[in-house]
Every structure is written in C-alpha cells, then in structure tokens.
N, C-alpha and C. Protein backbone atom coordinates (compact mmCIF):
# COMPACT_ATOMS: atom_id res chain seq x y z
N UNK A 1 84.63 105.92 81.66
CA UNK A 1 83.47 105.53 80.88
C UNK A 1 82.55 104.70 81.76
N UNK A 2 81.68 104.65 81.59
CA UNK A 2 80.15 104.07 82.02
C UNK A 2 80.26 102.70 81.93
N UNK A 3 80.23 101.52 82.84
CA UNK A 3 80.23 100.21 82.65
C UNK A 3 78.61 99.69 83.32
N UNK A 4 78.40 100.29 84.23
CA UNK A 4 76.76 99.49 84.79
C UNK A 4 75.90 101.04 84.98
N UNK A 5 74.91 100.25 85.76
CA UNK A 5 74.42 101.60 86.50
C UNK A 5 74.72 102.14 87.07
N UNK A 6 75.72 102.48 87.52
CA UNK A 6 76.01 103.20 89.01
C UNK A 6 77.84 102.90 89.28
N UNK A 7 78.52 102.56 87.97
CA UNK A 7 79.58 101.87 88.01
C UNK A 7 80.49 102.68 86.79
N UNK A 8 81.49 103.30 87.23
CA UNK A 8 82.42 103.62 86.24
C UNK A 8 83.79 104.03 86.33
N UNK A 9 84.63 103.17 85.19
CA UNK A 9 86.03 102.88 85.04
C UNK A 9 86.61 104.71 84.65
N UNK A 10 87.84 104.50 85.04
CA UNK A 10 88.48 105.58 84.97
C UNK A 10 89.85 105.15 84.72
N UNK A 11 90.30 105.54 83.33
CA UNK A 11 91.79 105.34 83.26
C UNK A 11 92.59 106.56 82.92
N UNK A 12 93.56 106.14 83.16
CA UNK A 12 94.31 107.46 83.65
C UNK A 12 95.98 107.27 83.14
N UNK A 13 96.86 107.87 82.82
CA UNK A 13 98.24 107.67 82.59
C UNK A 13 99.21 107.51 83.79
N UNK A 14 100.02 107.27 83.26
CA UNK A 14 101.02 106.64 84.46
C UNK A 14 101.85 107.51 85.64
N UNK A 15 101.67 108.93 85.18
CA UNK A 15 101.70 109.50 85.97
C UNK A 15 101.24 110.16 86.93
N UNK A 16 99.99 109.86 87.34
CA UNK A 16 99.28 110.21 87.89
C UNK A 16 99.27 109.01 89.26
N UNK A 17 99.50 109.67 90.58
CA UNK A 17 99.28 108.91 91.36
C UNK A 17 98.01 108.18 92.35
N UNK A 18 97.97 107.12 92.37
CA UNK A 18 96.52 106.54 92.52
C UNK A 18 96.08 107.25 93.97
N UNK A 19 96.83 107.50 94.99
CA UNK A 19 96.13 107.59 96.28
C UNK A 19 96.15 109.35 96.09
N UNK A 20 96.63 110.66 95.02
CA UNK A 20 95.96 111.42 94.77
C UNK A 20 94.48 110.99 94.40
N UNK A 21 94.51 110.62 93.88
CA UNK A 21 93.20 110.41 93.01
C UNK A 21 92.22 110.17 93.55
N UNK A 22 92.25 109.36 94.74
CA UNK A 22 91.56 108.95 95.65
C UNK A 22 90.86 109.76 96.66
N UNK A 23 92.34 110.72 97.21
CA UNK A 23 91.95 111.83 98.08
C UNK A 23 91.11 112.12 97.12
N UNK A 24 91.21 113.02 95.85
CA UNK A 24 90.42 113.84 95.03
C UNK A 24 88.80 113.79 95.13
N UNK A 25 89.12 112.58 94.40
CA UNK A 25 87.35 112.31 94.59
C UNK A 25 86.50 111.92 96.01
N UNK A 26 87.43 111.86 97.10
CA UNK A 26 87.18 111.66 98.70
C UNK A 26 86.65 113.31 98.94
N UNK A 27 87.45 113.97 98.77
CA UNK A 27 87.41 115.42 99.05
C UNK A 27 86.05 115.76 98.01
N UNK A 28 85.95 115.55 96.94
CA UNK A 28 84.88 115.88 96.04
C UNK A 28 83.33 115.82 96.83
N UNK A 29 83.56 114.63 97.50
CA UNK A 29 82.61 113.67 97.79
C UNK A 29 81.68 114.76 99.33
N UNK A 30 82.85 114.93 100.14
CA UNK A 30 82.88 116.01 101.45
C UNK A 30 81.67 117.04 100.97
N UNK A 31 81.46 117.08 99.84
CA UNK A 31 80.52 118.84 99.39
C UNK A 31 79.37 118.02 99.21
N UNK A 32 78.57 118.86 100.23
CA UNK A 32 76.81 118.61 99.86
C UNK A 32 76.35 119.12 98.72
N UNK A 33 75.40 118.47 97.62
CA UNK A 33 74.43 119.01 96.99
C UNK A 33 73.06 119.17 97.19
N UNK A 34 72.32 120.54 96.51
CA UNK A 34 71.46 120.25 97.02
C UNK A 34 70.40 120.14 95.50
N UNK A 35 69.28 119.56 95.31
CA UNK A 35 68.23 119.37 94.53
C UNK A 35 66.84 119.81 94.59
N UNK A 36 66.79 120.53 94.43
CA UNK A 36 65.06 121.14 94.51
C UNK A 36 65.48 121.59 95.77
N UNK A 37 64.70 120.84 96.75
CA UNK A 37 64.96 121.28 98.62
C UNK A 37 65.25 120.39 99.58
N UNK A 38 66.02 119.08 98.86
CA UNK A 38 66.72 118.35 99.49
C UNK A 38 68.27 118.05 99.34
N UNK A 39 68.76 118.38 100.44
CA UNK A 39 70.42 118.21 100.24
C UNK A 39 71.20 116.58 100.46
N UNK A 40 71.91 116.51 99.25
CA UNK A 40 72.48 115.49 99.10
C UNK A 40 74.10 115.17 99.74
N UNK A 41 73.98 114.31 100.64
CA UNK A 41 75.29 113.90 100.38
C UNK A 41 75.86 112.56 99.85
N UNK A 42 77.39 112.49 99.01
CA UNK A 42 77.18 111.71 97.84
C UNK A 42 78.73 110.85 98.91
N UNK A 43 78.83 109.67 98.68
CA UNK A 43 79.44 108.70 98.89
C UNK A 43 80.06 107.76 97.52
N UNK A 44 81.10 107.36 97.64
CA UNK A 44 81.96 106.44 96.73
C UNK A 44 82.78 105.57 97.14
N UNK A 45 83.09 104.57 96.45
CA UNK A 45 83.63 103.30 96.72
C UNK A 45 84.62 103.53 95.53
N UNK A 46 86.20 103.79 95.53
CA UNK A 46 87.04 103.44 94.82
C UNK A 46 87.82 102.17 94.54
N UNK A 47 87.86 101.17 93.37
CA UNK A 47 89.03 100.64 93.26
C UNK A 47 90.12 100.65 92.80
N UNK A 48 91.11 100.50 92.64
CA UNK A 48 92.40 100.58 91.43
C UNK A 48 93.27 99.60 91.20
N UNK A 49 93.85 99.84 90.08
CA UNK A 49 94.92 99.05 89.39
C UNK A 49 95.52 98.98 88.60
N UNK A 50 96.98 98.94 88.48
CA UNK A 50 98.07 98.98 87.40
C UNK A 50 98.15 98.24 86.92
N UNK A 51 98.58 98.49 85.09
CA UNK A 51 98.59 97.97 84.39
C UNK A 51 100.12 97.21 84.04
N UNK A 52 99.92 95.88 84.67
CA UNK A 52 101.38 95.62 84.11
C UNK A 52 102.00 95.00 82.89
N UNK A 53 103.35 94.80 82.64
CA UNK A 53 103.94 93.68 81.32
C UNK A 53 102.86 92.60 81.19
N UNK A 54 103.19 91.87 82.57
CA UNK A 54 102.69 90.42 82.80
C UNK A 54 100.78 90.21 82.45
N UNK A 55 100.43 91.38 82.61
CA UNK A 55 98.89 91.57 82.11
C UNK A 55 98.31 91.01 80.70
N UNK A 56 97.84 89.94 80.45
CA UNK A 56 97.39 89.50 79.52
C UNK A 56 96.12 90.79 78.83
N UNK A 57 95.03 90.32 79.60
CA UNK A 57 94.04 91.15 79.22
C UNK A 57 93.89 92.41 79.71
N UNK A 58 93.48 93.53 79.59
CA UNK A 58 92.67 94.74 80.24
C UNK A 58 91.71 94.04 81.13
N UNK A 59 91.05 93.27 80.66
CA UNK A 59 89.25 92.34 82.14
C UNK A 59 90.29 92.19 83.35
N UNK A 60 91.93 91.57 83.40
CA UNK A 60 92.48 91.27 84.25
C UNK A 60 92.72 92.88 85.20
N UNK A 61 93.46 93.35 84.78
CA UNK A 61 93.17 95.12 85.15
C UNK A 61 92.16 95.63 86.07
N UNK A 62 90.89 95.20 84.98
CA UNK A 62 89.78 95.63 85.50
C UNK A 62 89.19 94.66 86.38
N UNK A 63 89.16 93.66 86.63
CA UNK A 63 89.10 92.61 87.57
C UNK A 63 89.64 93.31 88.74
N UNK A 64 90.99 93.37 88.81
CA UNK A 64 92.16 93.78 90.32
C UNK A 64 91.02 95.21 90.59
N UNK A 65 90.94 95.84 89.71
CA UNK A 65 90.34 97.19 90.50
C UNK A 65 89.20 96.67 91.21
N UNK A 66 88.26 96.21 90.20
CA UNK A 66 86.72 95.58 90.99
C UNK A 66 87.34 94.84 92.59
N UNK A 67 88.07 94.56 92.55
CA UNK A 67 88.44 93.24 93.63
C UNK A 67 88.82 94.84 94.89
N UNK A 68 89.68 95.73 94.44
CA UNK A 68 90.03 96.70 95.60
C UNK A 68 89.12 97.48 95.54
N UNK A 69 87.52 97.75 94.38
CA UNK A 69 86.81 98.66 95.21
C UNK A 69 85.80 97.61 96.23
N UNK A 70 85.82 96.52 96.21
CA UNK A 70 84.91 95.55 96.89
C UNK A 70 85.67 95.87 98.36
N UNK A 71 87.01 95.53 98.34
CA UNK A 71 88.04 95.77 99.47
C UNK A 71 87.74 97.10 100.33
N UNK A 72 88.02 98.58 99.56
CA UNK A 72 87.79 99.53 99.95
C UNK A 72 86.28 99.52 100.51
N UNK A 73 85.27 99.35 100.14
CA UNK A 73 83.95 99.43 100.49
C UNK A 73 83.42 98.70 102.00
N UNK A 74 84.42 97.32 101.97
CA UNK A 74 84.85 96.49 103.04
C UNK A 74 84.72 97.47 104.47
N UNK A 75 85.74 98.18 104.15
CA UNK A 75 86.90 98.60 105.59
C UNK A 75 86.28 100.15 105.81
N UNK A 76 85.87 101.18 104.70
CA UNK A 76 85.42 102.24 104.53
C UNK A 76 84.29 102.45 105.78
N UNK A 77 84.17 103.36 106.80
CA UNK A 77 83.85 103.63 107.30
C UNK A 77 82.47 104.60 106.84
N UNK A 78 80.97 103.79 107.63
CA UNK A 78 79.73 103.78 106.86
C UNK A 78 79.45 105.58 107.13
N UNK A 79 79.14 106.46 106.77
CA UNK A 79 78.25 108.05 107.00
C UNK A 79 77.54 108.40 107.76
N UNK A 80 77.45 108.64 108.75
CA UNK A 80 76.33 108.62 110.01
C UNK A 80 75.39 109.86 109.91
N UNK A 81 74.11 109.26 109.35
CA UNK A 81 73.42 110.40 109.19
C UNK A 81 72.12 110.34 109.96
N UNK A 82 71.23 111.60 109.82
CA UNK A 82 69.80 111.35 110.94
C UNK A 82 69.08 111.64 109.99
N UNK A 83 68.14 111.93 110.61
CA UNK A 83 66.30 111.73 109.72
C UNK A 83 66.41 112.73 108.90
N UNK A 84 67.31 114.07 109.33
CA UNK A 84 66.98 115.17 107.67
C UNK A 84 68.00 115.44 107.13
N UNK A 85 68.87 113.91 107.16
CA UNK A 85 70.40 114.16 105.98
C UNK A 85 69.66 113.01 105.18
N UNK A 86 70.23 112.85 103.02
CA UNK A 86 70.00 111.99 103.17
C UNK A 86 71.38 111.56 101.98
N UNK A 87 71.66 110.27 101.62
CA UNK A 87 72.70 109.83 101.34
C UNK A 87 72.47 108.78 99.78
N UNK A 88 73.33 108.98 98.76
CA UNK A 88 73.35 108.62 98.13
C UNK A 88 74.29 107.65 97.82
C-alpha cells in the first residue's frame, strides 16, 4: 500500500523469503521502459523487516524496514548513465 509519494510498504507472509524478493524487484528494475519517445530506466531502494513476538507496534516493523531501506540506498551502487539515458 501507498504511504508517501514515492514510498510504499509491502507485506508479505512468512513464507516468503526477503532476499527473493529483493532479487525480484532488482531484476524487475533491469527492464527499460519506454514513454512516448523517451526510455526509462527505473531504480529502487528496498527495506525490510520481520515481524517479531517481542514487537509491540507494526510503526516498530515499519520503522526497522525504513532504517534498512535508508541502509540499502547507503551502500547501493549509483546507475551510470549519459546525456540520452534517463533515470527515475
């Protein structure tokens, strides 16, 4: 679901493993679009986090993720593009 502009939570069941998930939308990400007559390429910043016993709130949850997509975005290696790529 939709939390800001440009920002959205994804929950998921317990079986599902987080660093699939990751590849997934990494690999998603790899495919250019294009719009009218400019081709897009699209970039993402993932965070995640399990839900444990000890978890008071869901904000706590969603806190730890915010905190590892800040992390991931950190270390993530920037897109190197030239004057007729452009990047979203």
């Amino acid at each position: 679901f939709r939390v800001g502009g440009d920002e959205f939570n994804l929950i998921v069941a317990a079986k599902f493993d987080e660093e699939s998930i990751r590849r997934g939308l990494d690999d998603l990400c790899k495919l250019p679009f294009q719009l009218d007559d400019v081709l897009y390429n699209l970039t993402i910043s993932c965070g995640y986090a399990k839900r444990y016993p000890s978890d008071e709130t869901v904000e706590q949850v969603i806190r730890r993720a915010d905190d590892d997509m800040y992390r991931m975005k950190a270390i993530k290696k920037r897109p190197m593009t030239d004057a007729s790529s452009n990047t979203i």
